[in-house]
C-alpha atoms as a PDB file:
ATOM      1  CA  UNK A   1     -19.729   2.730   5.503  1.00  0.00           C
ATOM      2  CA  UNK A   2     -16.409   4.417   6.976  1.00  0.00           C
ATOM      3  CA  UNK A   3     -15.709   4.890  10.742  1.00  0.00           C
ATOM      4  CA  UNK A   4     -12.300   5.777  11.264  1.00  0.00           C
ATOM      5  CA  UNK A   5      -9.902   6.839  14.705  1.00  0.00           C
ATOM      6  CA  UNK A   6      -7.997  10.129  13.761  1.00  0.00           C
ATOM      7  CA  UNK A   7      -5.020  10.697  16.440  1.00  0.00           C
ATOM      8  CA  UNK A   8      -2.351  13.892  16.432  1.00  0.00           C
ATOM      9  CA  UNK A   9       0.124  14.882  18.188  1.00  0.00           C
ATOM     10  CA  UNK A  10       2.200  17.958  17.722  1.00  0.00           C
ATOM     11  CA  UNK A  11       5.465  19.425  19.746  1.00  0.00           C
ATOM     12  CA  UNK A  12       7.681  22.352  19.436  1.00  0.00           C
ATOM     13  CA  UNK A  13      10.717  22.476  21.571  1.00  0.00           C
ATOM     14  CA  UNK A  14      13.704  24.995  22.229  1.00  0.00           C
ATOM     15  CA  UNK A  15      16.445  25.219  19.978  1.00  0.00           C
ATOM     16  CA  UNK A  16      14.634  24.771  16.761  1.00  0.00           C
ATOM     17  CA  UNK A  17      13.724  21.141  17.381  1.00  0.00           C
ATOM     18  CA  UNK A  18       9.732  20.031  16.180  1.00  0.00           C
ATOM     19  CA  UNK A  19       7.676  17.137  15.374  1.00  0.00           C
ATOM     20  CA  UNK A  20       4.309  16.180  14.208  1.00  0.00           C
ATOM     21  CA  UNK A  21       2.592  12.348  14.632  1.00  0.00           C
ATOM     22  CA  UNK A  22      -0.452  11.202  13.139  1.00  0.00           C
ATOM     23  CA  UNK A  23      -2.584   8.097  13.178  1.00  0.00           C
ATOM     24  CA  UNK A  24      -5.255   6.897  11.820  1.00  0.00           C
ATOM     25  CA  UNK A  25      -7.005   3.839  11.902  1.00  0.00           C
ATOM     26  CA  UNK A  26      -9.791   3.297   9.216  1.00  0.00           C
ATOM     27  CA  UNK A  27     -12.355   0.774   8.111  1.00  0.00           C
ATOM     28  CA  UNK A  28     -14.518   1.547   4.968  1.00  0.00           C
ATOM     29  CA  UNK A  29     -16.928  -1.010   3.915  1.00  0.00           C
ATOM     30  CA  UNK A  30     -19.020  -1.300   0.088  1.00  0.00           C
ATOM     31  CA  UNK A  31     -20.651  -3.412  -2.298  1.00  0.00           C
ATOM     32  CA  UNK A  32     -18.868  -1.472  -4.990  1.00  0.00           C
ATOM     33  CA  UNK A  33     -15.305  -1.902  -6.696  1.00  0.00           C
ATOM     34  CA  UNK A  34     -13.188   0.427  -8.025  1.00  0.00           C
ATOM     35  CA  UNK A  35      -9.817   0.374 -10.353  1.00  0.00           C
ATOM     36  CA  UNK A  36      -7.932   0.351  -6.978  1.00  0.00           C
ATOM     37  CA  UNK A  37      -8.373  -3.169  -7.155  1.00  0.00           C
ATOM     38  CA  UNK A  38      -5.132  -4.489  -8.060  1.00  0.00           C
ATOM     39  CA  UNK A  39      -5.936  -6.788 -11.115  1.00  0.00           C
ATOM     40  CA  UNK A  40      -8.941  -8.792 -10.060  1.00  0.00           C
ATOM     41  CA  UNK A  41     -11.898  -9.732 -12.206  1.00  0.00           C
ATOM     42  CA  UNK A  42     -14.462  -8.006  -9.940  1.00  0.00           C
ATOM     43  CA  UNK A  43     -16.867  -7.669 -13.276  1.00  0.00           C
ATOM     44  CA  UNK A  44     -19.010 -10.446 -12.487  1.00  0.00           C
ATOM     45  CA  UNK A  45     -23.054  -9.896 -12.682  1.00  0.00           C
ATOM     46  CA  UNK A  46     -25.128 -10.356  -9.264  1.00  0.00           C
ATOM     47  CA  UNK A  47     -28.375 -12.475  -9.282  1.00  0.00           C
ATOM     48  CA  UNK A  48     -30.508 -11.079  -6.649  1.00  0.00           C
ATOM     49  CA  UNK A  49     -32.943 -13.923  -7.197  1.00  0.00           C
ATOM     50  CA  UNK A  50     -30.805 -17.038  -6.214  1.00  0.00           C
ATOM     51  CA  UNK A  51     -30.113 -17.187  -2.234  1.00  0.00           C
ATOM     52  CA  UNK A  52     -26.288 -16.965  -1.485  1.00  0.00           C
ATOM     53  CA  UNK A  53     -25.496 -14.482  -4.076  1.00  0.00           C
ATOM     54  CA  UNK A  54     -26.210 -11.084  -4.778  1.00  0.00           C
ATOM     55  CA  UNK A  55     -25.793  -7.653  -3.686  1.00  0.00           C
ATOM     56  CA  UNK A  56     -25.117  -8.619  -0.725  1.00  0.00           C
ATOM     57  CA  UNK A  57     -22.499 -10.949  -1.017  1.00  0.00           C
ATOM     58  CA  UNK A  58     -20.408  -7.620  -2.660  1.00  0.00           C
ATOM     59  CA  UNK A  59     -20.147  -6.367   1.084  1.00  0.00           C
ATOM     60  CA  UNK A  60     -17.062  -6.097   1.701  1.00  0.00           C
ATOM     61  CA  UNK A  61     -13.596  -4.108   2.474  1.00  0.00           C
ATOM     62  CA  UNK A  62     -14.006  -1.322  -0.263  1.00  0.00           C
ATOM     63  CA  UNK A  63     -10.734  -1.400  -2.576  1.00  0.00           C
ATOM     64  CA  UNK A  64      -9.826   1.724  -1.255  1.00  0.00           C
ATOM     65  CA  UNK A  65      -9.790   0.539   2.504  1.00  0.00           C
ATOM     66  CA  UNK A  66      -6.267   1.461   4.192  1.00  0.00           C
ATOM     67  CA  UNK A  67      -6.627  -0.163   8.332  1.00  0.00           C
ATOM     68  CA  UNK A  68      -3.540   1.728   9.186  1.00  0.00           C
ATOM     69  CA  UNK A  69      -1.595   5.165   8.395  1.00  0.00           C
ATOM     70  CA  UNK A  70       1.069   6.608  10.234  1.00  0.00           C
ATOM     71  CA  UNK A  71       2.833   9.499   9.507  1.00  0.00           C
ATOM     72  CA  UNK A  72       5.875  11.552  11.140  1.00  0.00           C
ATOM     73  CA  UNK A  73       7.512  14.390  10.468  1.00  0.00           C
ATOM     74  CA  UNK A  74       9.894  16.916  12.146  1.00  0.00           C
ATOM     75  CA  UNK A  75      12.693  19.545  11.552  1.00  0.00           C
ATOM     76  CA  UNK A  76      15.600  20.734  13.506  1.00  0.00           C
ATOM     77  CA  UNK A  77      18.096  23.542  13.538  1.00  0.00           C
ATOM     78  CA  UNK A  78      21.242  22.369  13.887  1.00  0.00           C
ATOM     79  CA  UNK A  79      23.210  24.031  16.972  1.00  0.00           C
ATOM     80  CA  UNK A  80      26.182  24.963  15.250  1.00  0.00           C
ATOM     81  CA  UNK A  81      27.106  28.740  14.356  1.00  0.00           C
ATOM     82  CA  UNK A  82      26.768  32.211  15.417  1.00  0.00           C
ATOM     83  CA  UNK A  83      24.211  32.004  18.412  1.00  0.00           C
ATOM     84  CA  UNK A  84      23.991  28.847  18.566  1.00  0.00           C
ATOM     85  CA  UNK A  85      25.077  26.333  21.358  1.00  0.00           C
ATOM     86  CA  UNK A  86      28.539  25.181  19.280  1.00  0.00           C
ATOM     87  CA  UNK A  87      30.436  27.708  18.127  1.00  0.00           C
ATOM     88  CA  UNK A  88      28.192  30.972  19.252  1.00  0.00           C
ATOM     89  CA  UNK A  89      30.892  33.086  18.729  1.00  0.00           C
ATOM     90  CA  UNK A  90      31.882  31.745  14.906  1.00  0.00           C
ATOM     91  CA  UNK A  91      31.650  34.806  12.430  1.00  0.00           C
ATOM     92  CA  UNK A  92      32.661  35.627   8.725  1.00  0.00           C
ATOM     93  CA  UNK A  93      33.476  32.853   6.816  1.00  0.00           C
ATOM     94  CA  UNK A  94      33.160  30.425  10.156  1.00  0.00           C
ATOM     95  CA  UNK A  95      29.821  31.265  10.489  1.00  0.00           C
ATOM     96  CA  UNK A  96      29.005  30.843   6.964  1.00  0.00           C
ATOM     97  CA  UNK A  97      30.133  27.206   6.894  1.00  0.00           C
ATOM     98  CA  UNK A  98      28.585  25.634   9.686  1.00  0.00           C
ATOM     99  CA  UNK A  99      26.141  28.305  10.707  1.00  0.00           C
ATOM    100  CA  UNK A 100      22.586  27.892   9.533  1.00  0.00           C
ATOM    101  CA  UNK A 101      21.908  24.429   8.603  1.00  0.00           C
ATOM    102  CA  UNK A 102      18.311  22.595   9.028  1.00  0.00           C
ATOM    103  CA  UNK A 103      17.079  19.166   8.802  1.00  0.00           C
ATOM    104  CA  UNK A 104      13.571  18.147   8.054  1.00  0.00           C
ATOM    105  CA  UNK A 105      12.134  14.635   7.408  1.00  0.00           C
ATOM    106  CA  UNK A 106       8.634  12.982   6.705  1.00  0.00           C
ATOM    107  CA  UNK A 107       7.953   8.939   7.725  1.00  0.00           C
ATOM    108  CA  UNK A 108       5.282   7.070   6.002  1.00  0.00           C
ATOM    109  CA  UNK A 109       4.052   3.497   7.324  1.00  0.00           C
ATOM    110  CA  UNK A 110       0.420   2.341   6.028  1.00  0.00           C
ATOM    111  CA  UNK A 111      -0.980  -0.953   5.342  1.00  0.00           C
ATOM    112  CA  UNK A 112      -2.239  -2.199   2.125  1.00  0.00           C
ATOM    113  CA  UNK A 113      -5.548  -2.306   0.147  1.00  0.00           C
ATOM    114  CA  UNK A 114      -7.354  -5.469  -0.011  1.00  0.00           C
ATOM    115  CA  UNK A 115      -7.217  -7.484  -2.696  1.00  0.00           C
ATOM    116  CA  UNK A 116     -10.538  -9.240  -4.384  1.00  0.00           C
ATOM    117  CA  UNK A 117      -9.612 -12.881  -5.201  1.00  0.00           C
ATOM    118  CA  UNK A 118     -12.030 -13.717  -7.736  1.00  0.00           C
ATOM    119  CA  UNK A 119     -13.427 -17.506  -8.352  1.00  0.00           C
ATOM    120  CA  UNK A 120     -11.431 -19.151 -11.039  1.00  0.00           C
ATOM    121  CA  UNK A 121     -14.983 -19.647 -13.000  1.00  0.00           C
ATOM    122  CA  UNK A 122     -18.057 -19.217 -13.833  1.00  0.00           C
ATOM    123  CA  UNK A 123     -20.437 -19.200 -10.167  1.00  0.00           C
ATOM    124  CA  UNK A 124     -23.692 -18.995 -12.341  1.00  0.00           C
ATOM    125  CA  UNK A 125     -24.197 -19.634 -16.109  1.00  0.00           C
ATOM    126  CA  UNK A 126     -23.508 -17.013 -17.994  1.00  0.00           C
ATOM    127  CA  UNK A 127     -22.078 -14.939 -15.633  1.00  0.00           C
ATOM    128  CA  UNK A 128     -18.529 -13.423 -15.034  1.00  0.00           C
ATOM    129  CA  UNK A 129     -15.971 -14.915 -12.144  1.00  0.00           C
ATOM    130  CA  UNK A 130     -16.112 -12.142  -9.751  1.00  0.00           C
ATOM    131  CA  UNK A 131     -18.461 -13.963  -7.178  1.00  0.00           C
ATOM    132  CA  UNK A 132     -16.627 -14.712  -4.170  1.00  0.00           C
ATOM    133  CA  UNK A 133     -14.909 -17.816  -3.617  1.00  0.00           C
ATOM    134  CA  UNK A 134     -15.656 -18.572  -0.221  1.00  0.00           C
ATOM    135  CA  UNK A 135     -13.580 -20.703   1.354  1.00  0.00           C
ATOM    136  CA  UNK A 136     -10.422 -21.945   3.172  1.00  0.00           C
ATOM    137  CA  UNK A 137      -8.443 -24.894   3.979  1.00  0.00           C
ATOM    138  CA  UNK A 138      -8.328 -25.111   7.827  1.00  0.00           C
ATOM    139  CA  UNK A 139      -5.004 -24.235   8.651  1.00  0.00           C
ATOM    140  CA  UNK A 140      -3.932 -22.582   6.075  1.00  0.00           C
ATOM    141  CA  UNK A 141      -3.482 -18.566   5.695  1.00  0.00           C
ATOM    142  CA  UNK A 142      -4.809 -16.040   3.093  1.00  0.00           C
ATOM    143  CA  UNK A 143      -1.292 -14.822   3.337  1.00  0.00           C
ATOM    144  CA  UNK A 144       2.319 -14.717   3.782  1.00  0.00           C
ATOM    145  CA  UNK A 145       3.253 -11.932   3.310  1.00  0.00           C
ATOM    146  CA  UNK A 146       6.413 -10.852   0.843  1.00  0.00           C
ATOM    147  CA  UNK A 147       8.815 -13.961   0.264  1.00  0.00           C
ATOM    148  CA  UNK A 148      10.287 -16.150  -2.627  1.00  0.00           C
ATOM    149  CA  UNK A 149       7.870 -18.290  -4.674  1.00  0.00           C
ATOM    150  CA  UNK A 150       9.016 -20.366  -7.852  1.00  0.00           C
ATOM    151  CA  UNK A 151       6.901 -21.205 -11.103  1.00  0.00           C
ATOM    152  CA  UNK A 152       5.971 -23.909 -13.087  1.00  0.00           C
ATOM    153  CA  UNK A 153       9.704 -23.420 -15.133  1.00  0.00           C
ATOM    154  CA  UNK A 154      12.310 -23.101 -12.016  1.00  0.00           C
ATOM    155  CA  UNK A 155      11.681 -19.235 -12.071  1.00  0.00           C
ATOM    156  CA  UNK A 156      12.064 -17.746  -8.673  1.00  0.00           C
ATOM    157  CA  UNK A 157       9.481 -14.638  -8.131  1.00  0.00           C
ATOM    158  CA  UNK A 158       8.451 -12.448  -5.730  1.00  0.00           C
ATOM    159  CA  UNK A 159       4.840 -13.658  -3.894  1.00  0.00           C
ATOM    160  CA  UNK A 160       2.600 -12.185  -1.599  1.00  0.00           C
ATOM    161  CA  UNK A 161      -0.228 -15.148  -1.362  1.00  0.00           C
ATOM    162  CA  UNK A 162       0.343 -18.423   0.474  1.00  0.00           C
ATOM    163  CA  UNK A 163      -0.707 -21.893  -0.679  1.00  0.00           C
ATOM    164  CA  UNK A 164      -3.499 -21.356  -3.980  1.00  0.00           C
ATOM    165  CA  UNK A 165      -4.557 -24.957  -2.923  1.00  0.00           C
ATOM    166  CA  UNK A 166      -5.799 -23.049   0.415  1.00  0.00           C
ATOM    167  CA  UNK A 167      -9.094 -21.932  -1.401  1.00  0.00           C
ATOM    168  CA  UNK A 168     -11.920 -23.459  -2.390  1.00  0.00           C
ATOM    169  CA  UNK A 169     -14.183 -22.345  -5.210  1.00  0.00           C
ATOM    170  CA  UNK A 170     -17.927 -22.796  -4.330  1.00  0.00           C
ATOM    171  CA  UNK A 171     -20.695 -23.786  -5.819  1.00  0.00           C
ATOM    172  CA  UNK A 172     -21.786 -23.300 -10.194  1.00  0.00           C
ATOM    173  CA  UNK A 173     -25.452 -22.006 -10.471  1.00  0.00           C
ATOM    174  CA  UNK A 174     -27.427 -24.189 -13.147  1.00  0.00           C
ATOM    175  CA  UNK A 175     -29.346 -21.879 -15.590  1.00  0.00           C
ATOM    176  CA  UNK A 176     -32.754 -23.677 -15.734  1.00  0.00           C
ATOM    177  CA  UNK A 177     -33.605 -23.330 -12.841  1.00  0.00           C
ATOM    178  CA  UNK A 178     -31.378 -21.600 -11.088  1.00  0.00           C
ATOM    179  CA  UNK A 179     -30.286 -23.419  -7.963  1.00  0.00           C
ATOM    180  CA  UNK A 180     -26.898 -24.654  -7.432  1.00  0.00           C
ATOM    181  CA  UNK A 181     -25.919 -27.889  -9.260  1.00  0.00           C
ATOM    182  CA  UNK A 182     -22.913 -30.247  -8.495  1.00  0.00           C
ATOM    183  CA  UNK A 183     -22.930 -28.980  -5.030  1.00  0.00           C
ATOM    184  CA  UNK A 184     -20.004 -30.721  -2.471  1.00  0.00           C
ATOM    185  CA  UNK A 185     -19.969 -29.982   0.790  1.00  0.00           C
ATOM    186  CA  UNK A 186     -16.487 -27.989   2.034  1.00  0.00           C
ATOM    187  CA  UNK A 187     -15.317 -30.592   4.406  1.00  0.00           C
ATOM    188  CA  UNK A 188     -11.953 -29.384   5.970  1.00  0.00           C
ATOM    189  CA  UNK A 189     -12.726 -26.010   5.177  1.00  0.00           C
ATOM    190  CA  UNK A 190     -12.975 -22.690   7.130  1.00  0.00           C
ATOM    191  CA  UNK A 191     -15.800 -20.763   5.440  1.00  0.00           C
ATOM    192  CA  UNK A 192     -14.812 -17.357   4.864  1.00  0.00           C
ATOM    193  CA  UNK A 193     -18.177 -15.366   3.497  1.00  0.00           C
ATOM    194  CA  UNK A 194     -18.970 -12.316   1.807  1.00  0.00           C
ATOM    195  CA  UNK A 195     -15.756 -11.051  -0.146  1.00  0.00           C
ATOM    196  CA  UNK A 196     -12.842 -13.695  -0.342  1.00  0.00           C
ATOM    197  CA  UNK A 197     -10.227 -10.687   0.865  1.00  0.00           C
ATOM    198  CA  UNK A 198      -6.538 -10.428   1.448  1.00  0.00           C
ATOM    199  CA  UNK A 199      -4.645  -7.252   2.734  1.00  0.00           C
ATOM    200  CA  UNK A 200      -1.804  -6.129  -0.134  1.00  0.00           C
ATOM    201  CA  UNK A 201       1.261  -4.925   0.661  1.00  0.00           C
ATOM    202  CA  UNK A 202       2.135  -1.865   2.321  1.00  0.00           C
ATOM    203  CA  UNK A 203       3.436   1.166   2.243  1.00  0.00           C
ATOM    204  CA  UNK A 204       6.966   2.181   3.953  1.00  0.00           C
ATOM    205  CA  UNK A 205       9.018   5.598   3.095  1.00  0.00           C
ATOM    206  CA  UNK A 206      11.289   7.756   4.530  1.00  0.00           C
ATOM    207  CA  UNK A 207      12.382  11.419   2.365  1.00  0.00           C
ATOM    208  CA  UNK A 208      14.866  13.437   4.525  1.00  0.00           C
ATOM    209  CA  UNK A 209      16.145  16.644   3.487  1.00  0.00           C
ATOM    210  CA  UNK A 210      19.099  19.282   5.069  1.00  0.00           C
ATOM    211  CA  UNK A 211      19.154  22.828   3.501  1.00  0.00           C
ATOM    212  CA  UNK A 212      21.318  26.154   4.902  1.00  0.00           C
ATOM    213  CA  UNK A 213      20.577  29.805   4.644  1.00  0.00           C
ATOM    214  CA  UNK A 214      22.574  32.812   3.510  1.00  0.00           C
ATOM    215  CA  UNK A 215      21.782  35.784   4.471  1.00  0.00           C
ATOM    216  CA  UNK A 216      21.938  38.443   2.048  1.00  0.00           C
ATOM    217  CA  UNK A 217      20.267  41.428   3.511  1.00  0.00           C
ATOM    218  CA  UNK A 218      17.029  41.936   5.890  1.00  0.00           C
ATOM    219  CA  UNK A 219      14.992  41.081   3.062  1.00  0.00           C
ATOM    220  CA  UNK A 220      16.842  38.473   1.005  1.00  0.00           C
ATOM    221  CA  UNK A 221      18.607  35.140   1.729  1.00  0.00           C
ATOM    222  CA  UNK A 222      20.001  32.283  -0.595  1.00  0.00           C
ATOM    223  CA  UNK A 223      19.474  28.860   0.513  1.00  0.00           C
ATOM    224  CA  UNK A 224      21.154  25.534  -0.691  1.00  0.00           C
ATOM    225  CA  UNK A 225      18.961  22.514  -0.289  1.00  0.00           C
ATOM    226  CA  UNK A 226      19.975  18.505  -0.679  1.00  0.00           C
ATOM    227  CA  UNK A 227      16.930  16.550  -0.950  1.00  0.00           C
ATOM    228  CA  UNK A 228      17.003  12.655  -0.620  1.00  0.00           C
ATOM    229  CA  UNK A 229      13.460  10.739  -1.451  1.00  0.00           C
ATOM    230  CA  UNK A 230      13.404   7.252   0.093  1.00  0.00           C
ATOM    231  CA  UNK A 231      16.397   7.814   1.581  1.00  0.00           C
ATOM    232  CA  UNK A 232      16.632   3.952   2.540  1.00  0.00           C
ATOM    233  CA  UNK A 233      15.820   2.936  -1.089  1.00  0.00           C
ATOM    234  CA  UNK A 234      12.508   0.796   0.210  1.00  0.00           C
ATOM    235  CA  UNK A 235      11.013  -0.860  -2.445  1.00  0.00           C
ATOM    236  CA  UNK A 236       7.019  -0.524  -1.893  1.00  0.00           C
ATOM    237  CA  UNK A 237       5.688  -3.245  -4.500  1.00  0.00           C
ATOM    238  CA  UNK A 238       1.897  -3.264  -5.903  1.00  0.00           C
ATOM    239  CA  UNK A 239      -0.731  -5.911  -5.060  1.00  0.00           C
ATOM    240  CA  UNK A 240      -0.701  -9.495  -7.456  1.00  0.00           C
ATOM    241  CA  UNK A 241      -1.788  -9.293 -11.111  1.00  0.00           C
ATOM    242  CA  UNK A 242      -1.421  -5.092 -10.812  1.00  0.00           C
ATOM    243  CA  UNK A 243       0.612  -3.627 -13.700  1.00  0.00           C
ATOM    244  CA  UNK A 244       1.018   0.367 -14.162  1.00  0.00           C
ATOM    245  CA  UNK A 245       3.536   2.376 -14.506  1.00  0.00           C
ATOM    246  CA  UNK A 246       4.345   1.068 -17.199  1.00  0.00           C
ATOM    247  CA  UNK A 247       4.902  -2.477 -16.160  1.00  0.00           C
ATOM    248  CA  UNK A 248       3.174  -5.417 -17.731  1.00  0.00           C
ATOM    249  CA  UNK A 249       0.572  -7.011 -15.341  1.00  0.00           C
ATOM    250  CA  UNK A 250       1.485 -10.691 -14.685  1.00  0.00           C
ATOM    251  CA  UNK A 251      -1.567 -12.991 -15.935  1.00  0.00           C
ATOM    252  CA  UNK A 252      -3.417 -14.997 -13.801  1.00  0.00           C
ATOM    253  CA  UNK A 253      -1.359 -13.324 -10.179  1.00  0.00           C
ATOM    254  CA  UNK A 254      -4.928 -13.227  -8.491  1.00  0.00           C
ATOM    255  CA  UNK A 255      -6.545 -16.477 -10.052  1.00  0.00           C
ATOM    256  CA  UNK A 256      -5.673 -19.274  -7.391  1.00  0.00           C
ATOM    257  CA  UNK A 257      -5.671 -21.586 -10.383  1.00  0.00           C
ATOM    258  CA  UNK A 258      -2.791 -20.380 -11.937  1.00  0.00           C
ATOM    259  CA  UNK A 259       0.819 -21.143 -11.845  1.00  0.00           C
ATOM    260  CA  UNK A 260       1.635 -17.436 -10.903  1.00  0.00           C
ATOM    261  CA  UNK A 261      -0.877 -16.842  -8.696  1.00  0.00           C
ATOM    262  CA  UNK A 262       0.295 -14.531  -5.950  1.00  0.00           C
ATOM    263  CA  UNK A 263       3.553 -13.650  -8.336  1.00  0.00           C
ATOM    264  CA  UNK A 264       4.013  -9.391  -8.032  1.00  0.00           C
ATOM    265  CA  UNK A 265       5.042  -7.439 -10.942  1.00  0.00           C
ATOM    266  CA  UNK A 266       5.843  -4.139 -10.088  1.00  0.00           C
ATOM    267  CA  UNK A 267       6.416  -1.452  -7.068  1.00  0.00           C
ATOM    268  CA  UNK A 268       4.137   1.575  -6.697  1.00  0.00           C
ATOM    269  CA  UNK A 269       5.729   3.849  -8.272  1.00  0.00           C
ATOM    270  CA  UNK A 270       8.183   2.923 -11.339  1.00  0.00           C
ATOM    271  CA  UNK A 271      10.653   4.368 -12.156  1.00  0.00           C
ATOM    272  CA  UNK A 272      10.732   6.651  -9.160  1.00  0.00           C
ATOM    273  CA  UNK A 273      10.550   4.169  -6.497  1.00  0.00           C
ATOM    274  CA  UNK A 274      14.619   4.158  -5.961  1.00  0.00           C
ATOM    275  CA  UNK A 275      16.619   6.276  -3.837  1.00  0.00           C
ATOM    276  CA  UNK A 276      16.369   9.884  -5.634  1.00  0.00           C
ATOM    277  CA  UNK A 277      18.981  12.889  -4.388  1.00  0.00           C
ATOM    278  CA  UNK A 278      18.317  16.246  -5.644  1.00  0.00           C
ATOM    279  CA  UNK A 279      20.120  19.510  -5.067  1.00  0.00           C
ATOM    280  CA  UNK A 280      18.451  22.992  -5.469  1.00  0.00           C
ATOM    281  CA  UNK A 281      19.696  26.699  -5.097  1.00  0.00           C
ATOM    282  CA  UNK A 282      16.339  29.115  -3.781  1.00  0.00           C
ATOM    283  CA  UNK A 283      16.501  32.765  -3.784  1.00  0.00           C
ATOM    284  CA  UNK A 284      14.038  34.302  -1.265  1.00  0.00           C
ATOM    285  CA  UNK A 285      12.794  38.201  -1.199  1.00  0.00           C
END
């Protein structure tokens, strides 16, 4: 299921100034996972038989689920040069200098994907650990968002998840028959059904660009552009336990059972993710 709010709004004013702002906000909901995952164990088996699990306790926030995407973008003419408001008169080399120049820039904000945390265990004999584990300490959050974590050795790291005592993994299915077996009630505990799911990190970028024109005659023009991606070198990290790019995957980032859990690895986009000028000479006809 998807339902989504799609907002737009577009301006052009005088003097070469123009923007464009979108929105959307998005909810898509399945019982199906994808590699979008970031690193959970979402392989476990479903046993339609045995009440509490099943089919439908995969409902949830699809992997691919983004709540919130902004984008803005714009370009201006800068008023310098011949005909312009500064300098209208300039000509010859004048003109050539500061005559001509544009700006143009694009602004990306967007939430994360959510993130499956997978039980630490078996839920059912013989099955895999991707049932959900499905519930929470009162009190406590799924989340805190990026800040400084250390490990088991003194290592400082960079964490996304809050307290891993927080969850709670419930009940192991007995085989013969199957009914749940060594059962304790979740005292203290929020519970949290369906999915067990937690927002990753976002997504924030800003590429600017400034580029002039030469004209050359009615049909041709040079044009020198400097383009700057992530101008304010951002970093935009992946979700726990993701590798790519290249990156090694840190073990157990998802499993709140582990001494790294909630430890991140990597950003989006290695090696590109840091500030990156480039410089370019067109020739149009």
């Amino acid at each position: 299921h998807y339902h989504a709010l799609q907002t737009k709004v577009e301006k052009q004013f005088k003097g070469g100034l123009n923007f464009l702002a979108t929105y959307t906000w998005s909810k898509a909901m399945s019982d199906a996972g994808d590699l979008l995952n970031g690193g959970a164990d979402n392989v476990g088996y479903r046993a339609p038989s045995v009440p509490g699990f099943g089919i439908q306790k995969d409902y949830g926030l699809a992997n691919f689920d983004i709540r919130n995407v902004f984008h803005f973008s714009g370009g201006y003419e800068l008023p310098f040069g011949k005909g312009k408001h500064f300098l209208s008169q300039a000509s010859g080399w004048t003109n050539q200098v500061v005559g001509g120049w544009s700006t143009q820039f694009i602004v990306t904000l967007q939430g994360g994907q959510p993130i499956t945390l997978a039980c630490s265990s078996a839920t059912a004999n013989g099955n895999g650990n991707g049932i959900n584990c499905g519930a929470l300490l009162t009190g406590e959050a799924l989340k805190l968002g990026l800040h400084d974590a250390t490990d088991s050795k003194g290592l400082k790291h960079l964490s996304w998840f809050g307290n891993a005592g927080a969850f709670t993994q419930p009940c192991v299915l007995g085989s013969n028959p199957p009914a749940p077996a060594g059962c304790v009630d979740l005292t203290g505990n929020d519970a949290l059904g369906g999915l067990t799911q937690v927002p990753g990190p976002g997504f924030h970028r800003m590429d600017f660009s400034i580029f002039k024109d030469f004209p050359i005659k009615e049909r041709f023009r040079l044009q020198f552009r400097s383009e700057i991606f992530n101008i304010f070198n951002h970093p935009n990290f992946n979700a726990p336990g993701f590798g790519g790019n290249g990156v090694v995957a840190i073990s157990g980032a998802v499993d709140f059972k582990n001494s790294n859990f909630g430890f991140i690895g990597s950003t989006r986009d290695a090696p590109n993710d840091p500030r990156q000028i480039q410089f370019a000479l067109k020739f149009y006809y």
